[in-house]
Protein backbone atom coordinates (compact mmCIF):
# COMPACT_ATOMS: atom_id res chain seq x y z
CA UNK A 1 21.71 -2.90 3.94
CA UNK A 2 18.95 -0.07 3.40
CA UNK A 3 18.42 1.85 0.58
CA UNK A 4 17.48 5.58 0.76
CA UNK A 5 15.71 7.70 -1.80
CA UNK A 6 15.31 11.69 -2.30
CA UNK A 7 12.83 12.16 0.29
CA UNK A 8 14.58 9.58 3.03
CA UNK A 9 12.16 6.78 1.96
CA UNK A 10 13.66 3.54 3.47
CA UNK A 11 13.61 0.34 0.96
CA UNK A 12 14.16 -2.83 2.25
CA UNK A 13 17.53 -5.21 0.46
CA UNK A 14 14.84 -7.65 -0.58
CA UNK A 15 12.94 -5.23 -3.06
CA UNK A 16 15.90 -5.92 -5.12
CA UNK A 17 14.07 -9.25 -6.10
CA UNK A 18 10.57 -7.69 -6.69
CA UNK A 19 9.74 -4.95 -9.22
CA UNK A 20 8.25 -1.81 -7.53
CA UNK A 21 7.91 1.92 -8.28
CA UNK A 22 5.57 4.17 -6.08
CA UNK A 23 5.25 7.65 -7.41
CA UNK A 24 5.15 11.25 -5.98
CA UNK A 25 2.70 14.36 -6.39
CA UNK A 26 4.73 15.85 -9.11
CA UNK A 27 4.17 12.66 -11.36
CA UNK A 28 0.45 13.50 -11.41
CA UNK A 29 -3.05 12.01 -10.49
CA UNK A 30 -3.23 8.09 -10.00
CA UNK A 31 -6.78 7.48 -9.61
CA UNK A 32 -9.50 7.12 -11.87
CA UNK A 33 -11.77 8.14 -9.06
CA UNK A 34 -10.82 11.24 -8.70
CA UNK A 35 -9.93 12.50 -12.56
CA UNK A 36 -10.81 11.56 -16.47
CA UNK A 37 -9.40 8.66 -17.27
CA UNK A 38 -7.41 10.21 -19.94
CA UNK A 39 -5.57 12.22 -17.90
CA UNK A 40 -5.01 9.26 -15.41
CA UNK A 41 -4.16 7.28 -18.09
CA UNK A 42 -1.27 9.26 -18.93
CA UNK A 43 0.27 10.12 -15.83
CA UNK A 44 0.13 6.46 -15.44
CA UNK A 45 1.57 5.63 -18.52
CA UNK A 46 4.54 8.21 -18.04
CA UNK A 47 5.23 7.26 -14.61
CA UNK A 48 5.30 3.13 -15.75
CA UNK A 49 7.44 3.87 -19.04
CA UNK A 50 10.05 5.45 -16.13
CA UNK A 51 10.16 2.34 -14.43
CA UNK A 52 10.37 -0.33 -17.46
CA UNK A 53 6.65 -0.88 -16.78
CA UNK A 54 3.44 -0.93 -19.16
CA UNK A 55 0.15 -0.04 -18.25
CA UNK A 56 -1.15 -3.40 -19.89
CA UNK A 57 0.64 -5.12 -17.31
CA UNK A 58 -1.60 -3.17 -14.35
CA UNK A 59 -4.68 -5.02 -12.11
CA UNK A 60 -6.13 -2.67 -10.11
CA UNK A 61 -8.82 -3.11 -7.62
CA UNK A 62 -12.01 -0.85 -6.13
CA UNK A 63 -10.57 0.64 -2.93
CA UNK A 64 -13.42 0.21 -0.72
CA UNK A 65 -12.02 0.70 2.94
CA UNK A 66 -12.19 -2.85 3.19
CA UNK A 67 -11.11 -6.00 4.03
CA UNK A 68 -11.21 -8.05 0.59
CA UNK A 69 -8.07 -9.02 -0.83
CA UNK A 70 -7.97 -10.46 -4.31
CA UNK A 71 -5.64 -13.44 -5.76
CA UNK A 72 -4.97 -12.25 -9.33
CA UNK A 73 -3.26 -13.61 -12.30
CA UNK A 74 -1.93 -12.73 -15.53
CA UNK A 75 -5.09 -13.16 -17.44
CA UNK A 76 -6.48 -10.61 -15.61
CA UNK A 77 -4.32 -7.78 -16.67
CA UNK A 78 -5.82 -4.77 -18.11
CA UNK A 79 -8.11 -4.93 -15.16
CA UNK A 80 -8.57 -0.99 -13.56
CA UNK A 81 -5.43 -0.10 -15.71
CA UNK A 82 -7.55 2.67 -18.17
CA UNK A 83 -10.69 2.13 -16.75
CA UNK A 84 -13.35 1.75 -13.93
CA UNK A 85 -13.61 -2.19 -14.79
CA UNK A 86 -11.25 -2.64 -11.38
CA UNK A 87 -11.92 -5.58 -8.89
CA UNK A 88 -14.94 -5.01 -7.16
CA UNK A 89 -14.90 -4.36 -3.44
CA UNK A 90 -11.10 -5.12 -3.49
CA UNK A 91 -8.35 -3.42 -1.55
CA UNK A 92 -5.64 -6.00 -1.82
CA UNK A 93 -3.61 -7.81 -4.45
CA UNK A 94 -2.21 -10.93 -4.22
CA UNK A 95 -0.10 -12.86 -7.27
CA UNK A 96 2.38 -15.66 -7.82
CA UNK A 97 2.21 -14.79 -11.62
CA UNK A 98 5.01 -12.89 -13.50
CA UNK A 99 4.08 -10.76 -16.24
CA UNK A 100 1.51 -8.95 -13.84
CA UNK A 101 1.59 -5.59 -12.15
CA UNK A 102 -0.47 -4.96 -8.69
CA UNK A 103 -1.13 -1.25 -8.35
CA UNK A 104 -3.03 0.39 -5.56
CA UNK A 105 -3.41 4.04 -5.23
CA UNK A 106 -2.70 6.07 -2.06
CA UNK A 107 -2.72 9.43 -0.30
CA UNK A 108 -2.34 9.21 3.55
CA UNK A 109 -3.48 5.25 3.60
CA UNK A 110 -0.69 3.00 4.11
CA UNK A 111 0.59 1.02 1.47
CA UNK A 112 1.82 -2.37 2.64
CA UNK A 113 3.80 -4.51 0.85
CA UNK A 114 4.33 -8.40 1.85
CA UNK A 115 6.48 -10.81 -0.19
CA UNK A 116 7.29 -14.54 0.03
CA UNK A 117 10.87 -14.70 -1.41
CA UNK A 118 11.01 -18.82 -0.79
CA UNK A 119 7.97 -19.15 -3.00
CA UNK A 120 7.60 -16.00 -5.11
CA UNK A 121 4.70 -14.66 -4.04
CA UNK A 122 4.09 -10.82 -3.82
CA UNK A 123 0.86 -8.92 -2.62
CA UNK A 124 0.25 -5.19 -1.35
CA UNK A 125 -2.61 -3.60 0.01
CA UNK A 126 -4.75 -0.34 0.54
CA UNK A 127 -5.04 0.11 4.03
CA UNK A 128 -6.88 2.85 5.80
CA UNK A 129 -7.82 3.08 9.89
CA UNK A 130 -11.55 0.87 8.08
CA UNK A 131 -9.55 -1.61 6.37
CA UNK A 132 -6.76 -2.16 9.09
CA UNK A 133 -9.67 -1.99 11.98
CA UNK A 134 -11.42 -4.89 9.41
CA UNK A 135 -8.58 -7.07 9.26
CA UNK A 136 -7.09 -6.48 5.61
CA UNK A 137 -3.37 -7.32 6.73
CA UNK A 138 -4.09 -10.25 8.13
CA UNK A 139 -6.09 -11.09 4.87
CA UNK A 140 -3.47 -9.96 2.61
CA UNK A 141 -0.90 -12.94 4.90
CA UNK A 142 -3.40 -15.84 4.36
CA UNK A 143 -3.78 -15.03 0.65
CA UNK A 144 0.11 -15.08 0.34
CA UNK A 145 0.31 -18.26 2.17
CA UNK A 146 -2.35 -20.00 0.64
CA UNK A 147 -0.54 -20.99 -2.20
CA UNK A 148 2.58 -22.82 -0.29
CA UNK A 149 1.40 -23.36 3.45
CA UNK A 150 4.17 -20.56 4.11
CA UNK A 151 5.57 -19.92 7.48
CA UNK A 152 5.31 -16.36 8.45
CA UNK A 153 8.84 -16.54 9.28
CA UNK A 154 9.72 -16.87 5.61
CA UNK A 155 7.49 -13.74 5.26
CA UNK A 156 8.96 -10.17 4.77
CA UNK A 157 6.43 -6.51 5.26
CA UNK A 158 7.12 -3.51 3.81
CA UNK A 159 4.99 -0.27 5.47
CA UNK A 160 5.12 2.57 2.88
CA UNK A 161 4.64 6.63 2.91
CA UNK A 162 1.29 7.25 5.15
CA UNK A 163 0.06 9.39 7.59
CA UNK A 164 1.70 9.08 10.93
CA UNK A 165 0.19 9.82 14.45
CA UNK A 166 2.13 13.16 14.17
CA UNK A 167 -0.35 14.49 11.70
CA UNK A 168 -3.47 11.70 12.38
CA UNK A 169 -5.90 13.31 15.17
CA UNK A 170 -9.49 11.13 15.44
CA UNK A 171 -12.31 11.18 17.15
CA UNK A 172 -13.42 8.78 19.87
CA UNK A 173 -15.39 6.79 17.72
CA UNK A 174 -12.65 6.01 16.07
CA UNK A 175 -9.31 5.78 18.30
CA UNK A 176 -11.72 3.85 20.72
CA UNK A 177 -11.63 0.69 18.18
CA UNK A 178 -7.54 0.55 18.40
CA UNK A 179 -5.49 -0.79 21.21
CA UNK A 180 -4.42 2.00 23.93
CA UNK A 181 -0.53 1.54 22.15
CA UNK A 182 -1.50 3.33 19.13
CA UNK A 183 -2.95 6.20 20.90
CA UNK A 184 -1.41 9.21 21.70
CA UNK A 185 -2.43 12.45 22.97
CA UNK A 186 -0.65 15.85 22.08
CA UNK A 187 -2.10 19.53 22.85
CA UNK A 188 -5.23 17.75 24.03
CA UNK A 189 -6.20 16.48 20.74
CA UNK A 190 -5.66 12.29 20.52
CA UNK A 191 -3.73 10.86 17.75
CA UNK A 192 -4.11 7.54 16.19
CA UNK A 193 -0.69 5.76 15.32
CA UNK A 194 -1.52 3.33 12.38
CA UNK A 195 2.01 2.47 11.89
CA UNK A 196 1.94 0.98 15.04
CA UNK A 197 -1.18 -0.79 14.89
CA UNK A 198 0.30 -2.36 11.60
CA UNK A 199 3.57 -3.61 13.30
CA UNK A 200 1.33 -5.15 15.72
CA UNK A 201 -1.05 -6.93 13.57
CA UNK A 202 2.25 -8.26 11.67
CA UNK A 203 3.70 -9.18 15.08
CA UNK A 204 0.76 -11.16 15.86
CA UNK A 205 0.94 -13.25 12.65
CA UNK A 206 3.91 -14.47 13.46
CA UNK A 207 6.45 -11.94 11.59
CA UNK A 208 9.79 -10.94 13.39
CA UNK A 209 10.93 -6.86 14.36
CA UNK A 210 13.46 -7.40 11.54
CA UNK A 211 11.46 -8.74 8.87
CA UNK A 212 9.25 -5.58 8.76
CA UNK A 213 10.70 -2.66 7.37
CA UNK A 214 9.11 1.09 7.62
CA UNK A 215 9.59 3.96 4.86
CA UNK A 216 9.65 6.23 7.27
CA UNK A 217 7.43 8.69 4.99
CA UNK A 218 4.87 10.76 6.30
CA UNK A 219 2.32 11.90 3.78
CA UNK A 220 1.26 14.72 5.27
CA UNK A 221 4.64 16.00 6.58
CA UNK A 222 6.23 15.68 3.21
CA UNK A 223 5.26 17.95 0.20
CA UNK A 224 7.16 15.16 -1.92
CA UNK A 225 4.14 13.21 -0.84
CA UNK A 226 0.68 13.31 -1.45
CA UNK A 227 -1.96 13.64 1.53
CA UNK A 228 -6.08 14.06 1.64
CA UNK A 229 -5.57 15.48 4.83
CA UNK A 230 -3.03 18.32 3.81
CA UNK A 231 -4.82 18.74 0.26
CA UNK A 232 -8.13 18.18 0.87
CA UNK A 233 -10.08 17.23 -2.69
CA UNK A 234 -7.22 18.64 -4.46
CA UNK A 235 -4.82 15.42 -4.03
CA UNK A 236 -3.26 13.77 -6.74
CA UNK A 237 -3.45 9.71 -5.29
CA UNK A 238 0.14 8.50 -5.69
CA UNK A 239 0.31 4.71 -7.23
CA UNK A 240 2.20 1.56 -5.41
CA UNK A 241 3.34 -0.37 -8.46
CA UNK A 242 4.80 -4.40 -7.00
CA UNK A 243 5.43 -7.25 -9.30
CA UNK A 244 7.46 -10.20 -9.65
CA UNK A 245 11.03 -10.63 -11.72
């Protein structure tokens, strides 16, 4: 039923009805934020051409930490693809267009990708411990089922390559502001599970165990992977590349 890639990254069946490609640290920087845009633009390039993709295909958004999640259409593509002329304030995608490619750019923040396969509607998000705490999954669901009145029963989640609460110790003024389930405390110092705090948000929006699936990926235990808390100002952002056949 599962599909598993080089580094034990777990796909679920129903990405065989989506188009999706999410790069490593060996295919280069993926964020104009933190490199020229030349450069960007051709690791970007290179990476898309790999997949059957094309960079004029891409909307991108800001990446704010936030909870702002964007409906976006075909007209609109270009958008953040060579440039800084992204979605303002935007952390999620959402599209019932073909011909469109969401990307979002990652290294330790979760990637989540949610799909309506009744209605073909796709949309992914950004989401780190500001955005989850601010409510950006259950943002990214009502944009999805805005178009069709969806049940989230006909929903299905994907959680991608992030940093687990193996390699995630906080403060108190942050772990304080998630539910005692996602905390954890090893050698003293306390962890913060995001993962876990995900499922739950899903599970309270109505979506079954079984219709969530987890990669399995930690960014910061994997050197496949990228991870700002492994690599400091020297990581190349990976890209999370969704659209729809």
């Amino acid at each position: 039923m599962m599909e598993m890639l080089p580094a034990q990254m777990i796909l679920p069946d129903w990405f065989a009805g989506i188009r999706f490609a999410f790069s490593r640290k060996a295919d280069g920087q993926m964020s104009l934020k933190r490199a020229a845009n030349e450069s960007v633009t051709e690791n970007r390039t290179r990476f898309l051409a790999t997949n059957d993709m094309s960079l004029d295909e891409v909307v991108a958004g800001e990446l704010v930490h936030g909870p702002e999640v964007a409906i976006v259409n075909v007209g609109q593509a270009g958008r953040g693809a060579l440039g800084p002329d992204w979605l303002p304030g935007v952390d999620g995608l959402v599209t019932a267009d073909r011909g469109i490619l969401l990307l979002t750019t990652h290294a330790d923040c979760a990637p989540i990708v949610i799909y309506d396969p009744v209605h073909n509607v796709i949309g992914q998000a950004h989401a780190g411990w500001r955005g989850l705490r601010s409510g950006i999954v259950e943002q990214l669901v009502l944009r999805i089922r805005s178009f069709n009145g969806t049940g989230p029963n006909q929903l299905k989640a994907w959680i991608g390559p992030m940093v687990r609460a193996c390699c995630y110790p906080v403060g108190p003024e942050v772990v304080t502001q998630f539910p005692p389930e996602c905390h954890m405390l090893v050698w003293g110092k306390q962890m913060l599970d995001l993962t876990r705090f995900i499922r739950l948000e899903l599970a309270r929006l109505g979506f079954e165990p079984e219709a969530v699936t987890d990669s399995q990926i930690c960014t910061s235990c994997s050197q496949e992977f990228s991870s700002f808390r492994r690599e400091g100002s020297d990581t190349k952002a990976m890209a999370l590349v969704t659209g729809l056949k």
